[in-house]
N, C-alpha and C. Protein backbone atom coordinates (compact mmCIF):
# COMPACT_ATOMS: atom_id res chain seq x y z
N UNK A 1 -1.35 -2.83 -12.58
CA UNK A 1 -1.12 -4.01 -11.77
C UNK A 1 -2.15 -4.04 -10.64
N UNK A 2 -2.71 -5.16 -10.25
CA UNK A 2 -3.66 -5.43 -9.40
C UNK A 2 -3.03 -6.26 -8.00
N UNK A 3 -3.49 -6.00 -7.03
CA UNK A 3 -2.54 -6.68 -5.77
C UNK A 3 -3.41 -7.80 -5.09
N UNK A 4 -3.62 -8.53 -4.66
CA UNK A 4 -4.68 -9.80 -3.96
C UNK A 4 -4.43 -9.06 -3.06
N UNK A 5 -5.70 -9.94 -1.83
CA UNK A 5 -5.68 -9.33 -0.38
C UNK A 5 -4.41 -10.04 0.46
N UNK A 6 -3.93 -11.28 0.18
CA UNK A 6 -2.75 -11.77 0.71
C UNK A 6 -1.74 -10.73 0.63
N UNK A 7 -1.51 -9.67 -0.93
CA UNK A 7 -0.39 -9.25 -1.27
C UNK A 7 -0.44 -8.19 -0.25
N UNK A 8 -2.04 -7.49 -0.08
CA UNK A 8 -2.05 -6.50 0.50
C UNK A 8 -1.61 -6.65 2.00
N UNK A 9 -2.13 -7.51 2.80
CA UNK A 9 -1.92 -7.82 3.90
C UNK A 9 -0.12 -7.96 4.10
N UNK A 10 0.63 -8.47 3.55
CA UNK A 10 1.66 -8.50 3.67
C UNK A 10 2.87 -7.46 3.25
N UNK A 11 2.69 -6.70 2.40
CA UNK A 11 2.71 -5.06 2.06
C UNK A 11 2.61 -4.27 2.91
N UNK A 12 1.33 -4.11 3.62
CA UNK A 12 0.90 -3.37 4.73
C UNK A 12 1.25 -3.58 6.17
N UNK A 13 1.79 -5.07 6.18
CA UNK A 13 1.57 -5.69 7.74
C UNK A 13 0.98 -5.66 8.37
N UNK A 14 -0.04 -6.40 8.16
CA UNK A 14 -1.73 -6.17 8.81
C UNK A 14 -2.27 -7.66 8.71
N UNK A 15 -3.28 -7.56 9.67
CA UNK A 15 -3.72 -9.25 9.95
C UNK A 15 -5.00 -9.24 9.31
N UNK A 16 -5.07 -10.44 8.92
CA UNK A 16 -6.16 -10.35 8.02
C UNK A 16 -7.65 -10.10 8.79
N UNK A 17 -7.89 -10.25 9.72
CA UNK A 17 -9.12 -9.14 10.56
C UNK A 17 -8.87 -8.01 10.63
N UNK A 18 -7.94 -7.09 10.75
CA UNK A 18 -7.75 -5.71 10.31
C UNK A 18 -8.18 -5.59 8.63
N UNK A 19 -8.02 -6.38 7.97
CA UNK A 19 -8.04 -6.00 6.45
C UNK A 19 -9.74 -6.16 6.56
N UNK A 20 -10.14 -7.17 6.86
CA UNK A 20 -12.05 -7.34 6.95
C UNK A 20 -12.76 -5.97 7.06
N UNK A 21 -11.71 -5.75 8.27
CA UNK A 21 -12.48 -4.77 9.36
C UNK A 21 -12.74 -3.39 8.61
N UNK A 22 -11.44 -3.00 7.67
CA UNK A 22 -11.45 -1.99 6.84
C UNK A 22 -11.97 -2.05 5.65
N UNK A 23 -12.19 -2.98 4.94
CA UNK A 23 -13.71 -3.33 4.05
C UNK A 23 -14.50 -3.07 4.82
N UNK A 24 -15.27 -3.76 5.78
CA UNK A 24 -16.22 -3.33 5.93
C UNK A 24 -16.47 -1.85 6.29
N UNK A 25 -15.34 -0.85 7.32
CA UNK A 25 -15.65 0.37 7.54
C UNK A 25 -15.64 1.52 6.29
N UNK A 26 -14.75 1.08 5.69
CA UNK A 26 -14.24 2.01 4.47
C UNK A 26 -14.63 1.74 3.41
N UNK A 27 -15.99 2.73 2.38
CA UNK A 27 -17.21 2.66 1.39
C UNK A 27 -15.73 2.46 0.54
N UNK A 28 -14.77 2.58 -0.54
CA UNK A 28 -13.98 2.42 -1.30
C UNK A 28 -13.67 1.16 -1.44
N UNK A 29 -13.50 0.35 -0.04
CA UNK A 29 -13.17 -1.33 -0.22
C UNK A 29 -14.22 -1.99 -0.09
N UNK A 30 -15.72 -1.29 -0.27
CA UNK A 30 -16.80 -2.50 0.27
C UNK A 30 -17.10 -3.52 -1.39
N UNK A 31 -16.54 -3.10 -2.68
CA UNK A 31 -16.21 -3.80 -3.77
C UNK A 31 -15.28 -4.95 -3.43
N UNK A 32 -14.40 -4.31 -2.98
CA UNK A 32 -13.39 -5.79 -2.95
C UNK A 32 -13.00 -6.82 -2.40
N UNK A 33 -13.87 -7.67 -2.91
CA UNK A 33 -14.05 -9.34 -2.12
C UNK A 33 -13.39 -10.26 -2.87
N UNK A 34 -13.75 -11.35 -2.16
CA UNK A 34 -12.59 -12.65 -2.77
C UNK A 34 -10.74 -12.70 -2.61
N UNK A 35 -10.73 -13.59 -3.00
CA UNK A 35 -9.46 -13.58 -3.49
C UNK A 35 -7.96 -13.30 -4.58
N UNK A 36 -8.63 -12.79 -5.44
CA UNK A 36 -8.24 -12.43 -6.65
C UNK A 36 -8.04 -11.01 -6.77
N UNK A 37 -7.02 -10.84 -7.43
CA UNK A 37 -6.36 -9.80 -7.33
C UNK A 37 -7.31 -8.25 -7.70
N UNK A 38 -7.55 -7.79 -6.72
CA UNK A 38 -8.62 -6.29 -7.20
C UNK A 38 -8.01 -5.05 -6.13
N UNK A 39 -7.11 -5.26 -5.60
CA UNK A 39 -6.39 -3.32 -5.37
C UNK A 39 -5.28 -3.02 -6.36
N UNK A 40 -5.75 -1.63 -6.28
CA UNK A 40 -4.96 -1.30 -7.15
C UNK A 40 -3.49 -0.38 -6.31
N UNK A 41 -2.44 0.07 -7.35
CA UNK A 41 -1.59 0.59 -6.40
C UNK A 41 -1.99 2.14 -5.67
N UNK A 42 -3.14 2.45 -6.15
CA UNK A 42 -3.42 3.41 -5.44
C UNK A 42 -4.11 3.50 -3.93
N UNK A 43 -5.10 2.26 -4.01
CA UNK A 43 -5.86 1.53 -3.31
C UNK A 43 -4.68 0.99 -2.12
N UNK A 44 -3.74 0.57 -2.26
CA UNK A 44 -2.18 0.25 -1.49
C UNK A 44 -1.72 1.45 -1.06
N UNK A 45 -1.88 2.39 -1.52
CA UNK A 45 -1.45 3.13 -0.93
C UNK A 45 -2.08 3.96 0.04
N UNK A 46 -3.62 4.59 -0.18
CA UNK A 46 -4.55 4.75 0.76
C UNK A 46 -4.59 4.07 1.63
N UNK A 47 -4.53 2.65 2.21
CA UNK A 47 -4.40 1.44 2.74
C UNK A 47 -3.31 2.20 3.69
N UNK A 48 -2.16 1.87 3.21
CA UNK A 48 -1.04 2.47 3.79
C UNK A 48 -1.06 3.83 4.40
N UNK A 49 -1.52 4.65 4.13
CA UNK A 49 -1.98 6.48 4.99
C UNK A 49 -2.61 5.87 5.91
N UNK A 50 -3.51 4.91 6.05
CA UNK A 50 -4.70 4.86 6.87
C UNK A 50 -4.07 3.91 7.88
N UNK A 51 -3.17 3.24 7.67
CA UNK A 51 -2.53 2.69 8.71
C UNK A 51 -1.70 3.06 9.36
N UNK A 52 -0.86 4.35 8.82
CA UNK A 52 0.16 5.22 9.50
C UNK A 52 -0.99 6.12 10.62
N UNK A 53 -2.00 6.47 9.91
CA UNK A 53 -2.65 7.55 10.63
C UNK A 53 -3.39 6.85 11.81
N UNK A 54 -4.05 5.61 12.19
CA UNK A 54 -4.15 4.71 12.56
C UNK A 54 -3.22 4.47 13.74
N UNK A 55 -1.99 4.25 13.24
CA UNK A 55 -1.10 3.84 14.10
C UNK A 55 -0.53 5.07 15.14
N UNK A 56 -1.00 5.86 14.81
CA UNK A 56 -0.97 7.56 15.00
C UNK A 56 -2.24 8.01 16.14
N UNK A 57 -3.38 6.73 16.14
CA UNK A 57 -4.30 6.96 17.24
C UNK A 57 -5.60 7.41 16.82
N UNK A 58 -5.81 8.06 15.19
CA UNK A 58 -7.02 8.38 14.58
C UNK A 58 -7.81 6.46 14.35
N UNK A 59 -8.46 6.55 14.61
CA UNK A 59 -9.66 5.33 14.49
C UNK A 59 -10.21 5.40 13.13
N UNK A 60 -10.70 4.08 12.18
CA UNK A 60 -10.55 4.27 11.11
C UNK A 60 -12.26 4.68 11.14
N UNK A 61 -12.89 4.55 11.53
CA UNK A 61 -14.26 5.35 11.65
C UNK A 61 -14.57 6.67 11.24
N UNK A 62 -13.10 7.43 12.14
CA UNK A 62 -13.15 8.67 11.87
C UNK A 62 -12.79 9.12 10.33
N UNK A 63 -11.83 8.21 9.99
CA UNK A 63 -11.46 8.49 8.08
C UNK A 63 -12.25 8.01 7.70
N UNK A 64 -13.43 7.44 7.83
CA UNK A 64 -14.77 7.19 7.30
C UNK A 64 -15.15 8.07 6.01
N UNK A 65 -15.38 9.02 6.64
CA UNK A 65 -15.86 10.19 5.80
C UNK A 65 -15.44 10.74 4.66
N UNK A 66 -13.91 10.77 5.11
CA UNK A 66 -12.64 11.27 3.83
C UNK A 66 -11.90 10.04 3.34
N UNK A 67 -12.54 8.86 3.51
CA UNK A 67 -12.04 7.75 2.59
C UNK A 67 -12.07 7.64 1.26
N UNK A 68 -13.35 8.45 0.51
CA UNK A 68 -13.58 8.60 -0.77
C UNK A 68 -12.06 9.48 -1.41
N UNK A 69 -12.49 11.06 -0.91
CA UNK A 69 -11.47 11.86 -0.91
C UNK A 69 -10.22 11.03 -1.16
N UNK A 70 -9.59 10.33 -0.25
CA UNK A 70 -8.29 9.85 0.14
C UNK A 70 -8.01 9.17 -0.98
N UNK A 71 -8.80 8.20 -1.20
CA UNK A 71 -8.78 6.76 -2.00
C UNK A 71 -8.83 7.52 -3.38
N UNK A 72 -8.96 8.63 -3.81
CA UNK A 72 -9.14 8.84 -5.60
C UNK A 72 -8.07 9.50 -5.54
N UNK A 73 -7.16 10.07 -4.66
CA UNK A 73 -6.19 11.34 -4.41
C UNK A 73 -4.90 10.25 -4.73
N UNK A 74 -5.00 8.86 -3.67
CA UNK A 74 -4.00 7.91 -4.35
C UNK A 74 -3.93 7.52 -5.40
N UNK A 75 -5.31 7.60 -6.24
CA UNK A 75 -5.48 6.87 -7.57
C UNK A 75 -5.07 7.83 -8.52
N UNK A 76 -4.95 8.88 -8.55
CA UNK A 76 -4.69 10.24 -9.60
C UNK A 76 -3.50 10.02 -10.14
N UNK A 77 -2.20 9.51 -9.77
CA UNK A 77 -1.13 9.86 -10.20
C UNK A 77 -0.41 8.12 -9.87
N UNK A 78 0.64 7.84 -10.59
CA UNK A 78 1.34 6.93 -10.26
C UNK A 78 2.17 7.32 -8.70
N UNK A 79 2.93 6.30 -8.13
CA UNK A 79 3.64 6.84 -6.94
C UNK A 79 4.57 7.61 -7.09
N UNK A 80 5.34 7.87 -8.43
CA UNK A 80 6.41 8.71 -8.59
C UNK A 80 5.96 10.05 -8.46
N UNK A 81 4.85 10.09 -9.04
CA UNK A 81 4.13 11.41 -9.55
C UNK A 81 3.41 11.99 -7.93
N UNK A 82 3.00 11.14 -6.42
CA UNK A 82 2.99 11.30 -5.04
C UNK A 82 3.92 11.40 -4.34
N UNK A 83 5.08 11.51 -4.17
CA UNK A 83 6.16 10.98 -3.20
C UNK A 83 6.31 12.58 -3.01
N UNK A 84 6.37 13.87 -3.38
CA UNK A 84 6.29 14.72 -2.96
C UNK A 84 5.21 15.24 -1.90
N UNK A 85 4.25 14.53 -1.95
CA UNK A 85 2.76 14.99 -1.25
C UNK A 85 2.90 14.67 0.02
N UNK A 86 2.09 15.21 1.02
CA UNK A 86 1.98 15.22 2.08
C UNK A 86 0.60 15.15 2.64
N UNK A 87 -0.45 13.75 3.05
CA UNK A 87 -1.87 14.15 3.23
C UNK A 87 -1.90 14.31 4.84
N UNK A 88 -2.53 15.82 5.10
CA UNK A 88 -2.57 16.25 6.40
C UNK A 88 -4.18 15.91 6.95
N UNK A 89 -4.45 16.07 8.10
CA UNK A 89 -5.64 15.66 8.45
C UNK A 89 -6.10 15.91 10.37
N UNK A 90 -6.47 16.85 9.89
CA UNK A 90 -7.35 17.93 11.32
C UNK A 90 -8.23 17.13 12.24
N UNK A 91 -8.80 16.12 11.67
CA UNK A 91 -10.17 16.04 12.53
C UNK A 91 -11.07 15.96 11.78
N UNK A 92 -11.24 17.05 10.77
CA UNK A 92 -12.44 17.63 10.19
C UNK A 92 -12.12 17.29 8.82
N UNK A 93 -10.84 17.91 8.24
CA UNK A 93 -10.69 17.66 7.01
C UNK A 93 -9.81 16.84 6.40
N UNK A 94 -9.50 17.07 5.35
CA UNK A 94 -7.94 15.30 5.32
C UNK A 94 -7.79 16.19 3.83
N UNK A 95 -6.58 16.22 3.73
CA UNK A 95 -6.06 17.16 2.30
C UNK A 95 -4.78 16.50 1.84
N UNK A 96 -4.50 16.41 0.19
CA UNK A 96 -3.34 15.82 0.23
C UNK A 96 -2.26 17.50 -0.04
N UNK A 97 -1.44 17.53 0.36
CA UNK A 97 -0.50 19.15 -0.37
C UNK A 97 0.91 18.46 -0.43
N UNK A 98 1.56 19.69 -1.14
CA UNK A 98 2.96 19.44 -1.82
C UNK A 98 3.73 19.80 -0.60
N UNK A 99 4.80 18.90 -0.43
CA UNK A 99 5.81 18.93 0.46
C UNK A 99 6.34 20.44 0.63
N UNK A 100 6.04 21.28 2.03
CA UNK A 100 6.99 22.85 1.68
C UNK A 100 5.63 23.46 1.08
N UNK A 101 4.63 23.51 0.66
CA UNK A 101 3.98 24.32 0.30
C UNK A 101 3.50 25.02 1.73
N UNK A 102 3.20 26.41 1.12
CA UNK A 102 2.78 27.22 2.19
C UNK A 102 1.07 27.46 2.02
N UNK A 103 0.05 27.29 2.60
CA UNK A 103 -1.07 27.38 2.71
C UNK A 103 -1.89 27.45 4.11
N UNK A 104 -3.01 27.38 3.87
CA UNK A 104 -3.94 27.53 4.96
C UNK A 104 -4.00 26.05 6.12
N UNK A 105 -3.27 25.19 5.47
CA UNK A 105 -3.40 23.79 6.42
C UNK A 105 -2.68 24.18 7.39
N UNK A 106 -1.06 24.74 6.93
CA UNK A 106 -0.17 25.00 8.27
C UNK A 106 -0.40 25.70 9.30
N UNK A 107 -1.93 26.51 9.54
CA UNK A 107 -2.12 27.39 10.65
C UNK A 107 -2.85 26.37 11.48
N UNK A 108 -2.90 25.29 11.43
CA UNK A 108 -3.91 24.86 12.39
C UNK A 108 -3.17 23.67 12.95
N UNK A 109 -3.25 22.75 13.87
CA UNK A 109 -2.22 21.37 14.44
C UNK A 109 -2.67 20.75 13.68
N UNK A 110 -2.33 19.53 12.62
CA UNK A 110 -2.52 18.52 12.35
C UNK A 110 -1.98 17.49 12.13
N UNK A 111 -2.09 16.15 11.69
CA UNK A 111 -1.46 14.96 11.84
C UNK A 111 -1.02 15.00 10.33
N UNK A 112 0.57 15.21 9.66
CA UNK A 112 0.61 14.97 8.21
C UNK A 112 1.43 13.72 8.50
N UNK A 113 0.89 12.82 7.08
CA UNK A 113 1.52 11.72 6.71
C UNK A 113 2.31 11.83 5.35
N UNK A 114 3.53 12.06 5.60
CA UNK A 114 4.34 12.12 4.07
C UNK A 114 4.35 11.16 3.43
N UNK A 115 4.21 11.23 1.78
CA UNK A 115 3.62 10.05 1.11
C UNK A 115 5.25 8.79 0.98
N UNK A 116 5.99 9.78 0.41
CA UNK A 116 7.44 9.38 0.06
C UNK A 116 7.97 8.56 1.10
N UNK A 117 8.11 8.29 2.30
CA UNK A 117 8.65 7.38 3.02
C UNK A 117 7.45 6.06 2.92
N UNK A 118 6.17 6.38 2.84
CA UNK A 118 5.13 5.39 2.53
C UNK A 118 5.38 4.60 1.27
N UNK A 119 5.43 5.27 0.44
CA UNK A 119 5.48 4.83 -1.07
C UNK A 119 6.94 3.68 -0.91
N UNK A 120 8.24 4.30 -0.35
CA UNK A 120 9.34 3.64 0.07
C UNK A 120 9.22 1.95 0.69
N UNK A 121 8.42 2.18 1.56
CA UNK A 121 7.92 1.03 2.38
C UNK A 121 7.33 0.10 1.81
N UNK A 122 6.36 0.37 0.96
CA UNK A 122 5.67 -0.12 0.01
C UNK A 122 6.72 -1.34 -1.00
N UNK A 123 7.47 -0.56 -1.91
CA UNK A 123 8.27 -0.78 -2.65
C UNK A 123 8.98 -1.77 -2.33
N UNK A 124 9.53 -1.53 -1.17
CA UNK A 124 10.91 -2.57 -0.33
C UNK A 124 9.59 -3.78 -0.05
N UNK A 125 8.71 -3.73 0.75
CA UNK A 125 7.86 -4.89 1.27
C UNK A 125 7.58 -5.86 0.20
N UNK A 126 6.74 -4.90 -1.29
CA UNK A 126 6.50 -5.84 -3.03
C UNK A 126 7.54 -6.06 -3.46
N UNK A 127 9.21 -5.84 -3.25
CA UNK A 127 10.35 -5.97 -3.95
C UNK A 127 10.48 -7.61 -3.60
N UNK A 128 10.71 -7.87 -2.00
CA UNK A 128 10.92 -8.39 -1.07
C UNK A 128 9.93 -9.72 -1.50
N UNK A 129 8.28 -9.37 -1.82
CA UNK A 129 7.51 -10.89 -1.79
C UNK A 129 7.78 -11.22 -3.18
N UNK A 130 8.47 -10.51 -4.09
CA UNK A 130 8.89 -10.90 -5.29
C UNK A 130 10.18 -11.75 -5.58
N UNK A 131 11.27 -11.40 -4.64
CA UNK A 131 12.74 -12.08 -4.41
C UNK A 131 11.77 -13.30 -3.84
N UNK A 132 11.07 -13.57 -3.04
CA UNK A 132 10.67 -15.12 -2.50
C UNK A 132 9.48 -15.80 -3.28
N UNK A 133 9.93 -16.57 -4.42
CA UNK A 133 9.45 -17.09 -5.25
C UNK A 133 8.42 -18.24 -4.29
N UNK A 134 6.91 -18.23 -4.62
CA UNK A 134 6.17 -19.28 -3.35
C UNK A 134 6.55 -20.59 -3.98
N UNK A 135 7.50 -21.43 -5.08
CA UNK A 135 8.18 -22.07 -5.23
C UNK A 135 9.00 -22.45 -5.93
N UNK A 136 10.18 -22.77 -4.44
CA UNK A 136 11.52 -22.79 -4.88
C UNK A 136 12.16 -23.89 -6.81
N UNK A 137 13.36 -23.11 -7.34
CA UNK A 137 13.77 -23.41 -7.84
C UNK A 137 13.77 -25.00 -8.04
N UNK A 138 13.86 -26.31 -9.03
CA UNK A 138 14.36 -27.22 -8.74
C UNK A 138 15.79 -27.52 -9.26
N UNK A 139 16.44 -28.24 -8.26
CA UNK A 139 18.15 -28.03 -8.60
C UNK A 139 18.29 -29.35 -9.04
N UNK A 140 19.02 -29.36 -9.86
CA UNK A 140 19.42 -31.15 -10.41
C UNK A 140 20.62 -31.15 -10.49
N UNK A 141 21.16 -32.19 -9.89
CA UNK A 141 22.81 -32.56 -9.94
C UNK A 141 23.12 -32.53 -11.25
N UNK A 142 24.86 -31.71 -11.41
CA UNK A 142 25.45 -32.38 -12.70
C UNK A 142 25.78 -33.41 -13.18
N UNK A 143 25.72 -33.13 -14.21
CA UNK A 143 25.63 -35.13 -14.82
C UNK A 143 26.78 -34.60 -15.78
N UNK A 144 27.87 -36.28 -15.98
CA UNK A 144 29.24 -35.86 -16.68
C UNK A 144 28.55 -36.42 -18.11
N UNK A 145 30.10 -35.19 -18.76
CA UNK A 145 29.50 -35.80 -20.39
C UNK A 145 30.41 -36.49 -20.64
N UNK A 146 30.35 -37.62 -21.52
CA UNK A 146 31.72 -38.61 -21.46
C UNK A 146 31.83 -38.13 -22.93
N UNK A 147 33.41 -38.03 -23.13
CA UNK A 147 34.06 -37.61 -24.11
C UNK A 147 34.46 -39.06 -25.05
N UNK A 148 34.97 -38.53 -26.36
CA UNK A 148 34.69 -39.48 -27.42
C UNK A 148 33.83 -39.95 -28.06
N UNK A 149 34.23 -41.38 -28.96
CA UNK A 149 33.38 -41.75 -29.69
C UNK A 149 32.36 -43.00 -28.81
N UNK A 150 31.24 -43.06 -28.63
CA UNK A 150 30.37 -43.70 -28.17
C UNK A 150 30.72 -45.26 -28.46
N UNK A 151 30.95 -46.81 -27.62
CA UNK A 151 31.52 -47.65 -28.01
C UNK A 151 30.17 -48.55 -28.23
């Protein structure tokens, strides 16, 4: 499934000069122009890390670098197959790891973004522009059937 930039923008909750702004900073979205549907759900979801982390005070300049990284790490697996992950991110490096795993990331401070409440958000926001059909039903009054033989 492919998402338009409308879908994305409204998914994400983001104004559409934030969405420009991150094409242009971030080499992964400098493909995707127009209007027509070209993210993918992985691409939505990178989107989504980068706006938590973002909203978190990292500048998207700085995920510059590990946007590649980021953006193929969402694309690897469907979201069921992420919702355990956790992508942490130092400064220096940006890693995705398994929820509870014990490794070398946990010795140092960093900013983790758990995927699973993201992926959640996600879900409820595309559930949501799907219940609101962009147009409504048309309703037509009942009409009686007249019984018998036709005179």
């Amino acid at each position: 499934m492919r998402y338009t930039p409308a879908q994305v923008k409204e998914a994400l909750e983001i104004t559409e000069e934030t969405l420009r702004h991150w094409r242009k900073s971030l080499p992964p979205l400098k493909d995707k122009r127009g209007y027509s549907p070209c993210f993918s759900p992985g691409d939505l979801l990178a989107l989504k890390v980068v706006a938590r982390l973002h909203a978190l005070g990292i500048s998207v300049s700085q995920l510059k670098l590990h946007a590649e990284k980021l953006f193929q790490a969402c694309s690897r697996s469907a979201w069921f197959g992420l919702e355990d992950k956790v992508v942490v991110y130092d400064g220096q490096t940006l890693e995705m790891v398994v929820v509870g795993a014990d490794g070398h990331w946990s010795e140092v401070v960093r900013v983790a973004a758990p995927l699973g409440p993201l992926i959640r958000q996600l879900r409820q926001r595309l559930s949501e522009e799907d219940s609101n059909p962009a147009q409504p039903e048309i309703a037509f009054p009942p009409l009686g059937v007249a019984q018998g033989r036709p005179q």
